[in-house]
N, C-alpha and C. Protein backbone atom coordinates (compact mmCIF):
# COMPACT_ATOMS: atom_id res chain seq x y z
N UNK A 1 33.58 -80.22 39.84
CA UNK A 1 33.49 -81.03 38.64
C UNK A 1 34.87 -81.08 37.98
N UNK A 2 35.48 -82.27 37.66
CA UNK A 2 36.97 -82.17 36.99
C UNK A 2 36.62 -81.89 35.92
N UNK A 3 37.91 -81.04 35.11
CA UNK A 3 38.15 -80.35 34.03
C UNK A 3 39.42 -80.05 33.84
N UNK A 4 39.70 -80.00 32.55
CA UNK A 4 40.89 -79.80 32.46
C UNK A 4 41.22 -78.54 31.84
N UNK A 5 40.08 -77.93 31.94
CA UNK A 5 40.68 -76.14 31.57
C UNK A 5 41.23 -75.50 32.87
N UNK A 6 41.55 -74.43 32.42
CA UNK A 6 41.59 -73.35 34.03
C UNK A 6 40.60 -72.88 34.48
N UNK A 7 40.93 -73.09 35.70
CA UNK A 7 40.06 -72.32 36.81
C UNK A 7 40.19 -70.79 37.35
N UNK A 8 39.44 -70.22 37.44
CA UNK A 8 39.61 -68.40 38.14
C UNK A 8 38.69 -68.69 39.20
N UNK A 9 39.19 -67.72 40.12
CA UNK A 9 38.96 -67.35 41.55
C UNK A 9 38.11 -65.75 41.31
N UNK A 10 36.90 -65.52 41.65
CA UNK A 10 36.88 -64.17 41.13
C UNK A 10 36.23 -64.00 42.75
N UNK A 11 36.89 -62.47 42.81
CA UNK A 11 36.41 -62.12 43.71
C UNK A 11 35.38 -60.75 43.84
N UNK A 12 34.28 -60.77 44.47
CA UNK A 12 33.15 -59.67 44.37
C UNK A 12 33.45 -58.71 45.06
N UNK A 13 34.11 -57.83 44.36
CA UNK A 13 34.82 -56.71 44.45
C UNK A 13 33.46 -55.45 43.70
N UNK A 14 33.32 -54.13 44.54
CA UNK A 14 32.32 -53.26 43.93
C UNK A 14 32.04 -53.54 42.81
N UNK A 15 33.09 -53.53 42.03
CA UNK A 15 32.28 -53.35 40.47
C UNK A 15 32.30 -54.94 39.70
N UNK A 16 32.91 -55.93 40.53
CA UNK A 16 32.39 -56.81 39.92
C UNK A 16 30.67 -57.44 40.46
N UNK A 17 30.50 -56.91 41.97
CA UNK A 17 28.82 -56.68 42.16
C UNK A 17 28.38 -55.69 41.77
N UNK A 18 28.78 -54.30 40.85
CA UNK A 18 27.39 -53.87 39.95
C UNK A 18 27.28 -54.77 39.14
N UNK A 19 28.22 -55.20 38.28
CA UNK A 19 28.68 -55.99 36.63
C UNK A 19 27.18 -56.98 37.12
N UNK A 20 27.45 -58.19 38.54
CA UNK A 20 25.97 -58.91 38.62
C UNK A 20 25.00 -58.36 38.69
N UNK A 21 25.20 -57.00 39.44
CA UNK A 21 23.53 -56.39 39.78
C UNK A 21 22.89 -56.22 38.60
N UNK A 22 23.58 -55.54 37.25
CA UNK A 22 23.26 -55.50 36.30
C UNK A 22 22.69 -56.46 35.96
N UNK A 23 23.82 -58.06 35.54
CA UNK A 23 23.13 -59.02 34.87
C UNK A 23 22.00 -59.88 35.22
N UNK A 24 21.73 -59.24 36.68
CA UNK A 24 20.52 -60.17 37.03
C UNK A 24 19.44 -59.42 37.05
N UNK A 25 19.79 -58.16 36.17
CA UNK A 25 18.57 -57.62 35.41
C UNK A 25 18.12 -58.58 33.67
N UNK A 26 19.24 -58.91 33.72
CA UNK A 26 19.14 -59.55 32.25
C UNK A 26 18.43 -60.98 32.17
N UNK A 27 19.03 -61.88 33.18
CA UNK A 27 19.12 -62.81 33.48
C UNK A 27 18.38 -63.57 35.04
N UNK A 28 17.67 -63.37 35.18
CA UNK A 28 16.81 -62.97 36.70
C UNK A 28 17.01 -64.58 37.05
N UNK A 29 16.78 -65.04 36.50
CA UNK A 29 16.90 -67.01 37.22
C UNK A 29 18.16 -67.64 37.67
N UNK A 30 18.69 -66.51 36.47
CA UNK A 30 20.48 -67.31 37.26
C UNK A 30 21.04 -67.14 38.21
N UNK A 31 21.99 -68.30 38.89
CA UNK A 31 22.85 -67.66 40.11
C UNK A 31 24.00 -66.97 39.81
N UNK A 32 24.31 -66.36 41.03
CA UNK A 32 24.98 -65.17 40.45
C UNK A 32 26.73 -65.99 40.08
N UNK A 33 26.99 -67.05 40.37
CA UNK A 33 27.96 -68.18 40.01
C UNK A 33 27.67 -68.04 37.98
N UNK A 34 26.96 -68.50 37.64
CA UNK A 34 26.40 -68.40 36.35
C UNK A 34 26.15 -67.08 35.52
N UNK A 35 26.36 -66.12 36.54
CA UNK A 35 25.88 -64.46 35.89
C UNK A 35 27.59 -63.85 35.86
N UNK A 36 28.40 -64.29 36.68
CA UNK A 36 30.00 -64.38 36.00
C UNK A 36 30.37 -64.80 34.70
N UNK A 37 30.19 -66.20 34.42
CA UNK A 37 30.08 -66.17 33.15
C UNK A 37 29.61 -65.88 32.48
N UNK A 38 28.40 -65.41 31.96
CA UNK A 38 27.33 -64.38 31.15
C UNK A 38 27.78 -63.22 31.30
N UNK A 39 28.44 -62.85 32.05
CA UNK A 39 28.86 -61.34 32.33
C UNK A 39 30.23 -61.24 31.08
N UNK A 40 30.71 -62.35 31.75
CA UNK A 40 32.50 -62.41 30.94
C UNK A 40 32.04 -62.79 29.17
N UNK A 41 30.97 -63.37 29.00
CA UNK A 41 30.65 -63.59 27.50
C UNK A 41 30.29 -62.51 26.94
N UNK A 42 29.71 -61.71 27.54
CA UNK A 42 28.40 -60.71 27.54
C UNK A 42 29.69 -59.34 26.65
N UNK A 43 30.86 -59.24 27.61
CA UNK A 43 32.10 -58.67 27.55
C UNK A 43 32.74 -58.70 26.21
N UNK A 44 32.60 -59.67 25.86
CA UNK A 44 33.70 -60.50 25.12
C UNK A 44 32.95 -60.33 23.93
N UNK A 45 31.72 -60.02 24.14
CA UNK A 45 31.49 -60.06 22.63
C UNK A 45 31.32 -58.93 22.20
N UNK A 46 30.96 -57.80 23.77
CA UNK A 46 31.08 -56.22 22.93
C UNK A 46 32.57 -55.55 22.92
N UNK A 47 33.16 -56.83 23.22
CA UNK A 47 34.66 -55.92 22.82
C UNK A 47 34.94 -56.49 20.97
N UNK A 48 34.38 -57.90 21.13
CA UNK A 48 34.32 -57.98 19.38
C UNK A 48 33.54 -57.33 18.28
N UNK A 49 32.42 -57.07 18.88
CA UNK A 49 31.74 -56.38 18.41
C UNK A 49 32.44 -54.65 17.94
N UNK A 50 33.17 -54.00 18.92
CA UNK A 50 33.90 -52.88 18.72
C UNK A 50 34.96 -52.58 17.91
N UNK A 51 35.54 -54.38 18.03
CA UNK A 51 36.64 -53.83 17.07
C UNK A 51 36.29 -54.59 15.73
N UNK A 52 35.06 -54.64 15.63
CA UNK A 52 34.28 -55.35 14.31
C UNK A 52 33.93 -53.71 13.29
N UNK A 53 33.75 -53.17 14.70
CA UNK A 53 33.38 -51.70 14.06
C UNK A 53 34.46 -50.54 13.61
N UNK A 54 34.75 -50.74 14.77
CA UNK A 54 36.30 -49.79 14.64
C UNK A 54 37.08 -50.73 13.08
N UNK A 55 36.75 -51.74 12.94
CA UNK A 55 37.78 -52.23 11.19
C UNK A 55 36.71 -51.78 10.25
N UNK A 56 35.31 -52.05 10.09
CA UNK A 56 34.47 -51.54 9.48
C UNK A 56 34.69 -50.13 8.90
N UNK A 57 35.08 -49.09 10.39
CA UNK A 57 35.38 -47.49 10.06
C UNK A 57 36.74 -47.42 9.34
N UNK A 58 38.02 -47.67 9.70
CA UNK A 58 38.80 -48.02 9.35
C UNK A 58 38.97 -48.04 7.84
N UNK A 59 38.04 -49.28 7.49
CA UNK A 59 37.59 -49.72 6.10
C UNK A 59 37.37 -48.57 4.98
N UNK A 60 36.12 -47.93 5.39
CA UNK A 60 35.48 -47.10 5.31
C UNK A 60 36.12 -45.29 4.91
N UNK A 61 37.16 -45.10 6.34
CA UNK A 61 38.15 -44.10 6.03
C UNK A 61 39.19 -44.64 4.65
N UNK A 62 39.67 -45.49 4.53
CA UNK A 62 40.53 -45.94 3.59
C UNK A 62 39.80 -45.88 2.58
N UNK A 63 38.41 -46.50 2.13
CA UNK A 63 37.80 -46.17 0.71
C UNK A 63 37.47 -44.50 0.61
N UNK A 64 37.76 -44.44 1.52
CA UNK A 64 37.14 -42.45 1.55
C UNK A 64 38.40 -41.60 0.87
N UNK A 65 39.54 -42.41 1.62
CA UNK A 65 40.58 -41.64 1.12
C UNK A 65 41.37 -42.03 -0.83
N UNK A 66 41.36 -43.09 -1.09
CA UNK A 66 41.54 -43.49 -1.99
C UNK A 66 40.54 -42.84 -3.03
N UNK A 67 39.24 -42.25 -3.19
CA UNK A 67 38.69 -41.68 -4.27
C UNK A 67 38.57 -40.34 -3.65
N UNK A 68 38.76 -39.99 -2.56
CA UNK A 68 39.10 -38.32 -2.35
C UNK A 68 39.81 -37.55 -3.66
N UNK A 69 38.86 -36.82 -4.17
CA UNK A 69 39.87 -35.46 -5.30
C UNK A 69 39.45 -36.33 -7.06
N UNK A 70 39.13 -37.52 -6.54
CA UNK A 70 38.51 -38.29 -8.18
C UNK A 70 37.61 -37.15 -8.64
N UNK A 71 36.69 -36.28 -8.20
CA UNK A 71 36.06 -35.75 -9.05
C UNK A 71 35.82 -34.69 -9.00
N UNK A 72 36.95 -33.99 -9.38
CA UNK A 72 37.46 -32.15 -8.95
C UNK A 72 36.03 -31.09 -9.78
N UNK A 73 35.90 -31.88 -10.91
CA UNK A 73 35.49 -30.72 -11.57
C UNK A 73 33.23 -31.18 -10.94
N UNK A 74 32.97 -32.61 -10.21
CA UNK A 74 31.73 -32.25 -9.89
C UNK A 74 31.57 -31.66 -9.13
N UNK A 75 32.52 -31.32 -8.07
CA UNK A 75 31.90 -30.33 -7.05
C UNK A 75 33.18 -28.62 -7.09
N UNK A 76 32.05 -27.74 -7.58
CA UNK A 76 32.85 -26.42 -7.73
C UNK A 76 33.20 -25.97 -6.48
N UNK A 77 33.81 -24.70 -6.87
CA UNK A 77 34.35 -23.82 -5.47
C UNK A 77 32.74 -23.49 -5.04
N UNK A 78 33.09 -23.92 -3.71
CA UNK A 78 31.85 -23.06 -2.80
C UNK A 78 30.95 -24.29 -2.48
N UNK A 79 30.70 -24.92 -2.93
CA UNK A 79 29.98 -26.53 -2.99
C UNK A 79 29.60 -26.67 -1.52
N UNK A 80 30.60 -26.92 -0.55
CA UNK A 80 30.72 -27.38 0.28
C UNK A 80 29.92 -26.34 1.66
N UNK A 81 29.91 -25.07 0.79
CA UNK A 81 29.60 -23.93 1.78
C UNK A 81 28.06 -23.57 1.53
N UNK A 82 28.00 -24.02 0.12
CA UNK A 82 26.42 -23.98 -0.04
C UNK A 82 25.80 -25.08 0.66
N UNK A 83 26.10 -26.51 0.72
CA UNK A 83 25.41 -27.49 1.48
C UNK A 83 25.69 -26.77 2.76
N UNK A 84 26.44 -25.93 3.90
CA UNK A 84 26.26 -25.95 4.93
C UNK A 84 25.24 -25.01 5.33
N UNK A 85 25.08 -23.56 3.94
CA UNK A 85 24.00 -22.96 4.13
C UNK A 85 22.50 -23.77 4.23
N UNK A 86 22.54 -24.77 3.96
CA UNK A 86 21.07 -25.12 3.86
C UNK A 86 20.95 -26.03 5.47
N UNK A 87 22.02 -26.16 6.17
CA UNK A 87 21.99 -27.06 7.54
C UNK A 87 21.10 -26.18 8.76
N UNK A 88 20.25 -26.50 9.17
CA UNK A 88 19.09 -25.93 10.27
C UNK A 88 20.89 -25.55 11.27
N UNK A 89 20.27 -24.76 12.07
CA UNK A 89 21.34 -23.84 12.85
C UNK A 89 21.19 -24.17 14.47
């Protein structure tokens, strides 16, 4: 079919036949021509997905650190050692 994107050559190399064996657990009707691309989307979105998270934590450490020590006098000496006494062992 003409197109004017690029083309890849992929070749079924071990682990790019687990990557299908897998997806044609997912995807049972498709050919395995079609389970390449579902595979490569499939990819692509848990690598966005990761670094959706990894900025989330990121986020997260930075608001942690910015009110770290704001409130010296609610938690006394020992605070921290009494919550661990109460942690199942």
């Amino acid at each position: 079919m003409p197109t004017v994107r690029r083309r890849y050559q992929v070749t079924e190399t071990d682990g790019v036949q687990r990557a299908l064996d897998e997806a044609v657990k997912q995807w049972p009707t498709e050919p395995r021509s079609r389970l390449i691309v579902r595979v490569i989307q499939a990819g692509g979105d848990a690598l966005a997905e990761r670094e959706r998270s990894r900025a989330g934590l990121e986020s997260r450490r930075r608001a942690a650190a910015r009110v770290g020590g704001s409130y010296p006098r609610a938690f006394g000496a020992g605070y921290l050692a009494g919550l661990r006494d109460d942690w199942p062992e």
